[in-house]
N, C-alpha and C. Protein backbone atom coordinates (compact mmCIF):
# COMPACT_ATOMS: atom_id res chain seq x y z
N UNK A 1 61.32 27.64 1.02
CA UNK A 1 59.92 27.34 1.26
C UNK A 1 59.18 28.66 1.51
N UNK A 2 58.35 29.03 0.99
CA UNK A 2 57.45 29.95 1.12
C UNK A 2 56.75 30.40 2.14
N UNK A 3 55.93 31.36 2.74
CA UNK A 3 55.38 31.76 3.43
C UNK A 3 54.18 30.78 3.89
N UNK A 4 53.79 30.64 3.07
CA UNK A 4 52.57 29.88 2.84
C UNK A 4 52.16 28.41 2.93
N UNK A 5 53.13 27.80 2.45
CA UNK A 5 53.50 26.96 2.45
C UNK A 5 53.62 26.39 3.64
N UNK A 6 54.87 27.15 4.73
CA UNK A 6 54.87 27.03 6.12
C UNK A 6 53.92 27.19 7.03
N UNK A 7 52.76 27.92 6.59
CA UNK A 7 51.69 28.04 7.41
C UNK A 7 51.14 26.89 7.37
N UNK A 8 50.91 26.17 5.99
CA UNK A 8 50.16 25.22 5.73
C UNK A 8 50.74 23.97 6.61
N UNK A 9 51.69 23.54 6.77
CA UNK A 9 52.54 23.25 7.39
C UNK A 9 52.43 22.73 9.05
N UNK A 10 51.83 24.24 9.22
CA UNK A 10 51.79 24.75 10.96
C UNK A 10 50.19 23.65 11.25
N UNK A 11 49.71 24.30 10.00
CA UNK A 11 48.09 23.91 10.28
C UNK A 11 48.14 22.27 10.33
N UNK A 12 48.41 21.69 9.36
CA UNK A 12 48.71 20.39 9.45
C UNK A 12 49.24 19.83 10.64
N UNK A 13 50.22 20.30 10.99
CA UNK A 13 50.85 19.56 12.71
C UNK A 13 50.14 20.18 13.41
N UNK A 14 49.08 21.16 13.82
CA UNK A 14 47.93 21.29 14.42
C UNK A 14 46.76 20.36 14.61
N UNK A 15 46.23 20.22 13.09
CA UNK A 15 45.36 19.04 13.09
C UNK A 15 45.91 17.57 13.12
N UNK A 16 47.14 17.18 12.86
CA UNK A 16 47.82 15.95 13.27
C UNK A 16 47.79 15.80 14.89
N UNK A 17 47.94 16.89 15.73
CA UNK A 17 47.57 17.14 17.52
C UNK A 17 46.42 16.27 17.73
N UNK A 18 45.69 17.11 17.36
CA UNK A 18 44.59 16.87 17.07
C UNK A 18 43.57 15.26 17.02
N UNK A 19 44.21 15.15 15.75
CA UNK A 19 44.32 13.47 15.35
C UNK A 19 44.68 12.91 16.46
N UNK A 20 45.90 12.86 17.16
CA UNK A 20 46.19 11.96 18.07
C UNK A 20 45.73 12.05 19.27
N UNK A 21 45.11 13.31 19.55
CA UNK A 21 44.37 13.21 20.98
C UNK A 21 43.22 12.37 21.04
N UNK A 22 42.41 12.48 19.66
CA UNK A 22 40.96 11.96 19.29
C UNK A 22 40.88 10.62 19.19
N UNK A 23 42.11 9.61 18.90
CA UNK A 23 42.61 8.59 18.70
C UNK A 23 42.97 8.30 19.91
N UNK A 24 43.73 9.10 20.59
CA UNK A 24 44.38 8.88 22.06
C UNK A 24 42.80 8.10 23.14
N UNK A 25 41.87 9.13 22.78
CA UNK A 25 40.46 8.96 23.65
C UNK A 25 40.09 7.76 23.36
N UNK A 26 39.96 7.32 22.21
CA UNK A 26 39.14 6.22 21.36
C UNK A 26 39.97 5.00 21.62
N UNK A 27 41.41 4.95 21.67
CA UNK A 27 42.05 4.09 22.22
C UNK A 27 41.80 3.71 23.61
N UNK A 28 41.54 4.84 24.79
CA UNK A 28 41.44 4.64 26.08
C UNK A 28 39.61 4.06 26.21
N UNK A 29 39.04 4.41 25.10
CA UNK A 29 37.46 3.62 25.33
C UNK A 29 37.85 2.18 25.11
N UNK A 30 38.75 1.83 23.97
CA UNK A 30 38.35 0.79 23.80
C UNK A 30 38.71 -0.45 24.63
N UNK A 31 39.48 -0.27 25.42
CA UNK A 31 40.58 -1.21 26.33
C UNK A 31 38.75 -0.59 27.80
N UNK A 32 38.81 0.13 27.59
CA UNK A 32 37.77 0.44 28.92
C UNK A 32 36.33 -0.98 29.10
N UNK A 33 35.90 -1.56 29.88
CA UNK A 33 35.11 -2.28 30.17
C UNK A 33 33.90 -1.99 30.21
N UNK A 34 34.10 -0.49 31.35
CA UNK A 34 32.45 0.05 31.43
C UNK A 34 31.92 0.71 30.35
N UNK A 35 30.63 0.98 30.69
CA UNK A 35 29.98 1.80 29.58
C UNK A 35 30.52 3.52 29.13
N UNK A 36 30.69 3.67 28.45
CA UNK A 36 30.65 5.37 28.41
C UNK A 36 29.25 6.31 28.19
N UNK A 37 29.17 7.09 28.55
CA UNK A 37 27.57 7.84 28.18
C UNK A 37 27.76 9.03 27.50
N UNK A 38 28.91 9.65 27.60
CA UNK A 38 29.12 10.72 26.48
C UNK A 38 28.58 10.73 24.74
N UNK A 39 29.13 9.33 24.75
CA UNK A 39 28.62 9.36 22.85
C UNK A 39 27.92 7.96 23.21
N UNK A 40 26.68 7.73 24.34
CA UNK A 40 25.56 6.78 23.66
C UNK A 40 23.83 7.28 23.57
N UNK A 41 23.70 7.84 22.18
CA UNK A 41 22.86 8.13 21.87
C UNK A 41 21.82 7.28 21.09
N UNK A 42 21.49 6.56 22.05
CA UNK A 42 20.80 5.21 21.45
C UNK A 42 21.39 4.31 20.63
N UNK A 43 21.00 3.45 20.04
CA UNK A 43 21.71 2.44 18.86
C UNK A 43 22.44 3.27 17.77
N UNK A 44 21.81 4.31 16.95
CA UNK A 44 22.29 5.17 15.91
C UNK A 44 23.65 5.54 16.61
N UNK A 45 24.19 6.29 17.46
CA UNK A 45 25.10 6.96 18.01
C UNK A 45 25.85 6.41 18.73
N UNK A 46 26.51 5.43 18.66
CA UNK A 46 27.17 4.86 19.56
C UNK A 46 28.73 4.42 19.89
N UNK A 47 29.79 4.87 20.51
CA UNK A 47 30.92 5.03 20.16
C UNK A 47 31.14 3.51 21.04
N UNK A 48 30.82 2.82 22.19
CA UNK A 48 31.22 1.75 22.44
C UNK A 48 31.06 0.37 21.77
N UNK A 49 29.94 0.85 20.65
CA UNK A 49 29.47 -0.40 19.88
C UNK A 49 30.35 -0.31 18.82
N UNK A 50 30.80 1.07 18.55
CA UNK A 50 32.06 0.65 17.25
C UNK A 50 33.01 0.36 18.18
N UNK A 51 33.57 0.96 18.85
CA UNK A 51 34.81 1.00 19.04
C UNK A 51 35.22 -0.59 19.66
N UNK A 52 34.24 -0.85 20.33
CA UNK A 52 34.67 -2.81 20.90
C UNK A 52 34.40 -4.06 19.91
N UNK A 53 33.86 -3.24 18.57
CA UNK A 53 33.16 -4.25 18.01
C UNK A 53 34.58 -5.44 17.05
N UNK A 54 34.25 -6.45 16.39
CA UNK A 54 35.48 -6.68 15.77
C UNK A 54 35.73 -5.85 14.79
N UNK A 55 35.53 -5.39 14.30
CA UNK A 55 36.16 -3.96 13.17
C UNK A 55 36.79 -2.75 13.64
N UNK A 56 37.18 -3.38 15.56
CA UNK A 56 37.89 -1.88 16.16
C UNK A 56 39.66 -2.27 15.93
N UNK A 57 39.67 -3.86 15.28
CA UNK A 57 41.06 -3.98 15.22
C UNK A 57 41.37 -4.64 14.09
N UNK A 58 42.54 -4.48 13.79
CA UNK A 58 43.08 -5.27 12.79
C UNK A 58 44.19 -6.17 13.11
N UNK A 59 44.30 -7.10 12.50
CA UNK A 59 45.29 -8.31 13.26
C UNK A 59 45.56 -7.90 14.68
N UNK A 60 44.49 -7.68 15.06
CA UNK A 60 45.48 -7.46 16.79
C UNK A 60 45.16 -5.53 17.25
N UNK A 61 45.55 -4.88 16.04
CA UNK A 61 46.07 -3.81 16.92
C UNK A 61 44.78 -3.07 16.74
N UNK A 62 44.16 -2.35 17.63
CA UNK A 62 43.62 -1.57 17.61
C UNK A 62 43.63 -0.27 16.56
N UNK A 63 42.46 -0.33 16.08
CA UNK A 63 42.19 1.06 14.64
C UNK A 63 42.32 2.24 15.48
N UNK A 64 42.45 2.48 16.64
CA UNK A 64 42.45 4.08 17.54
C UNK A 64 44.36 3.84 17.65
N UNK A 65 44.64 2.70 17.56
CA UNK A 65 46.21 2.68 17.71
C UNK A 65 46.94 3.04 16.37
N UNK A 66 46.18 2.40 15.60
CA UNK A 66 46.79 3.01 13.86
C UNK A 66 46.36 4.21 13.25
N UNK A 67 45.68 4.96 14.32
CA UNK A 67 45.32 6.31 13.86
C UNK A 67 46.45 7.12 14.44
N UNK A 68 46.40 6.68 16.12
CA UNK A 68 47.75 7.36 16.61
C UNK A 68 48.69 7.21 15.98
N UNK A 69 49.38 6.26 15.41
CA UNK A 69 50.72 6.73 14.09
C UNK A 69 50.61 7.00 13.26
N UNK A 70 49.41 7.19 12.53
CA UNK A 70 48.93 7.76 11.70
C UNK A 70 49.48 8.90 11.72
N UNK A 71 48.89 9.81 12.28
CA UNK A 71 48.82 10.96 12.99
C UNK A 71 50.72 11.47 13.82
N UNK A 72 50.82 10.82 14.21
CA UNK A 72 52.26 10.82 14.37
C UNK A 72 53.14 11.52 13.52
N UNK A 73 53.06 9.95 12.44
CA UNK A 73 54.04 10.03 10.96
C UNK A 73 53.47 11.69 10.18
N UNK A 74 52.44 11.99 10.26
CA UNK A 74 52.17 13.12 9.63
C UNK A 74 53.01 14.24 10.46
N UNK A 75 52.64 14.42 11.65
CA UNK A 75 52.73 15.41 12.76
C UNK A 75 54.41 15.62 12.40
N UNK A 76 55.51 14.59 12.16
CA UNK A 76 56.71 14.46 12.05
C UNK A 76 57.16 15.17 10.97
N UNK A 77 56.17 14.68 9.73
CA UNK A 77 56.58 15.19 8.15
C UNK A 77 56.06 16.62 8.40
N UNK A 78 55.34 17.04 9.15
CA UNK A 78 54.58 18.38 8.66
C UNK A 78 55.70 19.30 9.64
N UNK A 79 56.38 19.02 10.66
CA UNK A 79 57.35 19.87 11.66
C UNK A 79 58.87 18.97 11.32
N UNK A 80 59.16 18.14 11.89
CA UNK A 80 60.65 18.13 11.89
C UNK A 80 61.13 17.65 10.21
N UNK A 81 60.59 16.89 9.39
CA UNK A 81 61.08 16.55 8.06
C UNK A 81 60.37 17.67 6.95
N UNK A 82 59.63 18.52 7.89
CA UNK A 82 59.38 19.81 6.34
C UNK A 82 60.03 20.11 4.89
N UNK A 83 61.34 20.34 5.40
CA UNK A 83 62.32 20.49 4.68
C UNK A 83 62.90 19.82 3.60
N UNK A 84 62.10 18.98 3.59
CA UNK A 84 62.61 17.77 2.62
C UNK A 84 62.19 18.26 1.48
N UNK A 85 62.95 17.71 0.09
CA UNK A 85 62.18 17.91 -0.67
C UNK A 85 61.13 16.70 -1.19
N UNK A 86 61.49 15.52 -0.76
CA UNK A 86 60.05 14.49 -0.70
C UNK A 86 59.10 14.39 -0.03
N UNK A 87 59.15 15.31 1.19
CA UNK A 87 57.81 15.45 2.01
C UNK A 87 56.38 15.89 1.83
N UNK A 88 56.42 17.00 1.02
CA UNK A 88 55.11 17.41 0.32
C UNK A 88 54.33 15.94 -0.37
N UNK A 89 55.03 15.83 -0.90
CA UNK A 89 54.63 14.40 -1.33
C UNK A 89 54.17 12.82 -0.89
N UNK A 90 55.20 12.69 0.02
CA UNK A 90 55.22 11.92 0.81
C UNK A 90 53.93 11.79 2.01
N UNK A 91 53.65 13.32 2.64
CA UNK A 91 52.18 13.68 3.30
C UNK A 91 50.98 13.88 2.62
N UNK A 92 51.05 13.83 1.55
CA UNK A 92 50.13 13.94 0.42
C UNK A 92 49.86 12.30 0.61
N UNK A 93 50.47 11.32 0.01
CA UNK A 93 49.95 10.22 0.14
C UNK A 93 49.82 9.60 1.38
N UNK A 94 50.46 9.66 2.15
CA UNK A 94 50.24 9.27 3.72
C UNK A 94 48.64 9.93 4.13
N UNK A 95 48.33 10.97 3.80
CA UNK A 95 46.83 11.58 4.78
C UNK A 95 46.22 10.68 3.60
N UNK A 96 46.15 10.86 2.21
CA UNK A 96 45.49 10.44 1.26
C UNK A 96 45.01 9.04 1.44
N UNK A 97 46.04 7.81 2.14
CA UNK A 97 45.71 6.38 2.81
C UNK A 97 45.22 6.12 4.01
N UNK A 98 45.74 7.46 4.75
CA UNK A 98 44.62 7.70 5.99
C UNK A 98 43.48 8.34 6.15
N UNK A 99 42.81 8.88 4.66
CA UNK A 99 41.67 9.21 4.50
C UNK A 99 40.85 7.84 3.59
N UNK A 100 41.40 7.47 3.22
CA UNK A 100 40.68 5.69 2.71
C UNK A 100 40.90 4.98 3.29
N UNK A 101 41.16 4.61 4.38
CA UNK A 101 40.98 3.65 5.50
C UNK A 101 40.46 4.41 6.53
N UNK A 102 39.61 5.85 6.83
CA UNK A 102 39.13 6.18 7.30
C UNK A 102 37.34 5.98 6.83
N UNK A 103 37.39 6.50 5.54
CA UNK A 103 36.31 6.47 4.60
C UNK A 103 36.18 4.95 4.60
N UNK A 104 36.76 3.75 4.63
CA UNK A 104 36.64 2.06 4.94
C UNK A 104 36.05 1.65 6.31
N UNK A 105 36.30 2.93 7.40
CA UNK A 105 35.44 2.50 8.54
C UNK A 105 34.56 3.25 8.72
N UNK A 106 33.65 4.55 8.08
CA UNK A 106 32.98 4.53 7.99
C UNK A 106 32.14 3.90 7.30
N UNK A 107 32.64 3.12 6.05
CA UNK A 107 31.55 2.96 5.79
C UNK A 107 31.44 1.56 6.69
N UNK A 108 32.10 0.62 7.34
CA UNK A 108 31.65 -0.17 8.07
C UNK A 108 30.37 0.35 9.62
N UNK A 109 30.37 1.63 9.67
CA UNK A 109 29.71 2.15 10.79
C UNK A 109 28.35 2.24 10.12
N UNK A 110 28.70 2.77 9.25
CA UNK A 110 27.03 3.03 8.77
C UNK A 110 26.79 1.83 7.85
N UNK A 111 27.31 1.14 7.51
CA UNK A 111 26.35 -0.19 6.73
C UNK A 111 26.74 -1.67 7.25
N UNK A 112 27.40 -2.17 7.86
CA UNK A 112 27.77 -2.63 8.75
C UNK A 112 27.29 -2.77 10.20
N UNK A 113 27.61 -1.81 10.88
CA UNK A 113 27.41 -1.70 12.02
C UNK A 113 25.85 -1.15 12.39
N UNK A 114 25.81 -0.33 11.78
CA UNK A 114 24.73 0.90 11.87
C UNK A 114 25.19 1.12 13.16
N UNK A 115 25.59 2.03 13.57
CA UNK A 115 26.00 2.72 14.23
C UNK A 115 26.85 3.71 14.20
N UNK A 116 27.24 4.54 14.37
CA UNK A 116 28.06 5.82 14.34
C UNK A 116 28.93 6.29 15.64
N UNK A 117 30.03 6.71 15.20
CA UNK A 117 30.70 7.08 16.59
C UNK A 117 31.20 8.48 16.40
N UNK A 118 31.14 9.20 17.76
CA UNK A 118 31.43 10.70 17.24
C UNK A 118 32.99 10.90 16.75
N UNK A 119 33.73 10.16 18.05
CA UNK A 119 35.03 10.15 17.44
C UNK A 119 35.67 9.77 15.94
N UNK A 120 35.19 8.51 16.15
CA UNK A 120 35.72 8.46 14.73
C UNK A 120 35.49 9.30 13.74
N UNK A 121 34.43 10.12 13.52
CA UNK A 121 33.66 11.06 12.66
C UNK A 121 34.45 12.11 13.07
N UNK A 122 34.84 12.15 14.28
CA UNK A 122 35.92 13.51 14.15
C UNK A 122 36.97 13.04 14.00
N UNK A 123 37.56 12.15 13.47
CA UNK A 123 38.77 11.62 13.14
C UNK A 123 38.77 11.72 11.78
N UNK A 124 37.65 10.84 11.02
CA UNK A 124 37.16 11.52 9.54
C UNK A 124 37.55 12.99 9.25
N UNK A 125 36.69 13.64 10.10
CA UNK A 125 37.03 15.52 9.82
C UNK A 125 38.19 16.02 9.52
N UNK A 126 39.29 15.32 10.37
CA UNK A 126 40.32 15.63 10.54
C UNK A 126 41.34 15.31 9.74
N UNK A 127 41.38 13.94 9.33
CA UNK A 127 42.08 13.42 8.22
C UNK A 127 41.58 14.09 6.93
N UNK A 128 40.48 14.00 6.29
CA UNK A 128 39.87 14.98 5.56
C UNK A 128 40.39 16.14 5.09
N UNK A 129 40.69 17.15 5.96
CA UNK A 129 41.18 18.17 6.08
C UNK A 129 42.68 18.37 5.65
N UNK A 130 43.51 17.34 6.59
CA UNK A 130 44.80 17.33 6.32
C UNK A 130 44.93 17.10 5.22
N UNK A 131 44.38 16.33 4.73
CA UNK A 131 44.36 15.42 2.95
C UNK A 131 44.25 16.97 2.30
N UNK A 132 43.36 17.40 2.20
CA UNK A 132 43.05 18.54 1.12
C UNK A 132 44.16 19.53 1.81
N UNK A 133 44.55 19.97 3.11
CA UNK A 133 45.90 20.44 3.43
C UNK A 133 47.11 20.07 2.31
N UNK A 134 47.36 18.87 2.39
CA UNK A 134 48.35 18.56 2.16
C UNK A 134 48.62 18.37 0.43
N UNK A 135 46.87 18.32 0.39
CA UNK A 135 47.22 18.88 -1.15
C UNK A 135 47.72 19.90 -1.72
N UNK A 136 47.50 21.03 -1.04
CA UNK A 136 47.79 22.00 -1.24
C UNK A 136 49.25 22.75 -0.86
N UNK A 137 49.92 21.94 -0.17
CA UNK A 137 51.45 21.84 0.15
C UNK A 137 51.67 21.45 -0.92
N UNK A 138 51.57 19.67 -1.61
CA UNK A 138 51.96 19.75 -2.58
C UNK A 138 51.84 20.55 -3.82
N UNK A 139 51.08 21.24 -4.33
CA UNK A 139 50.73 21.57 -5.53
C UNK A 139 51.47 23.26 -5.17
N UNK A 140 51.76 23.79 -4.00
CA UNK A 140 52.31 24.94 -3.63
C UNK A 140 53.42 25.02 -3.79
N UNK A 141 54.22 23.69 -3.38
CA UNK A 141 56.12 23.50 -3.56
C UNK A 141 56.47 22.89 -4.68
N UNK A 142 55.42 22.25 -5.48
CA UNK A 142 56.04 21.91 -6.95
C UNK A 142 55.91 23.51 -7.67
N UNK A 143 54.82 24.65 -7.18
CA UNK A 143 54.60 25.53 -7.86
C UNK A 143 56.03 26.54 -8.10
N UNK A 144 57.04 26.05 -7.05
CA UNK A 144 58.33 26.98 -7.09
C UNK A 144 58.19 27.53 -5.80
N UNK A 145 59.77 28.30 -5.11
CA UNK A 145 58.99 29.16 -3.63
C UNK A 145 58.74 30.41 -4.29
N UNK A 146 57.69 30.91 -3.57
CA UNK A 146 56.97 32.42 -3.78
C UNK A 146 57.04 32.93 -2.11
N UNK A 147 57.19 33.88 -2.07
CA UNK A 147 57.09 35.08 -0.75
C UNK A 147 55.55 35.77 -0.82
């Protein structure tokens, strides 16, 4: 594996951290009762109106809970299963389904809900990122290793 490659790597289980702290928060709003005031910026801005609304779960489990394994399963492939040779791949489509079921709740925030939440939008950012990361793992380790 390449130099580069491994960095890419590093960065990814960085922003997978990342992911799960932001998820970690959004999980602890949503089980929360009281109000939060950090992210309520009137109706437009509002992280308790997504996050309690029915589109914060799916059969049951909470969308801040399926981000945390989300985020997990990546964090795993990008540090302890690196080595694989199906992993490039394998994190390639994993961020790639956690960036369209990310892009699926936004768009429930903004046409749906009208409302917006910061977290989730930095959860967007983040998956986002890894995705085009992880593109670039793949397209780096099919390229052959280079130094």
């Amino acid at each position: 594996m390449s130099a580069a490659v491994r960095k890419l790597f590093l960065i990814v289980a960085i922003l997978a951290i990342a992911g799960m702290a932001v998820s970690s928060l959004s999980l602890y709003h949503h089980y929360q009762k009281s109000k939060t005031s950090y992210c309520d910026f009137r109706e437009s801005f509002n992280c308790d109106m997504v996050n309690r609304s029915e589109y914060s779960a799916v059969m049951g489990i909470p969308v801040a809970g399926i981000g945390i394994a989300g985020y997990l399963i990546i964090f795993l492939l990008a540090t302890i299963y690196r080595d694989r040779q199906e992993t490039a791949l394998v994190l390639f489509l994993g961020a790639l389904a956690g960036l369209g079921f990310a892009l699926y709740l936004t768009y429930i925030e903004g046409y749906v809900l009208h409302a917006w939440c910061i977290l989730c939008l930095s959860s967007l950012a983040v998956i986002f990122t890894t995705t085009l990361l992880s593109a670039l793992v793949l397209l780096k380790s099919r390229s052959g290793p280079r130094e």
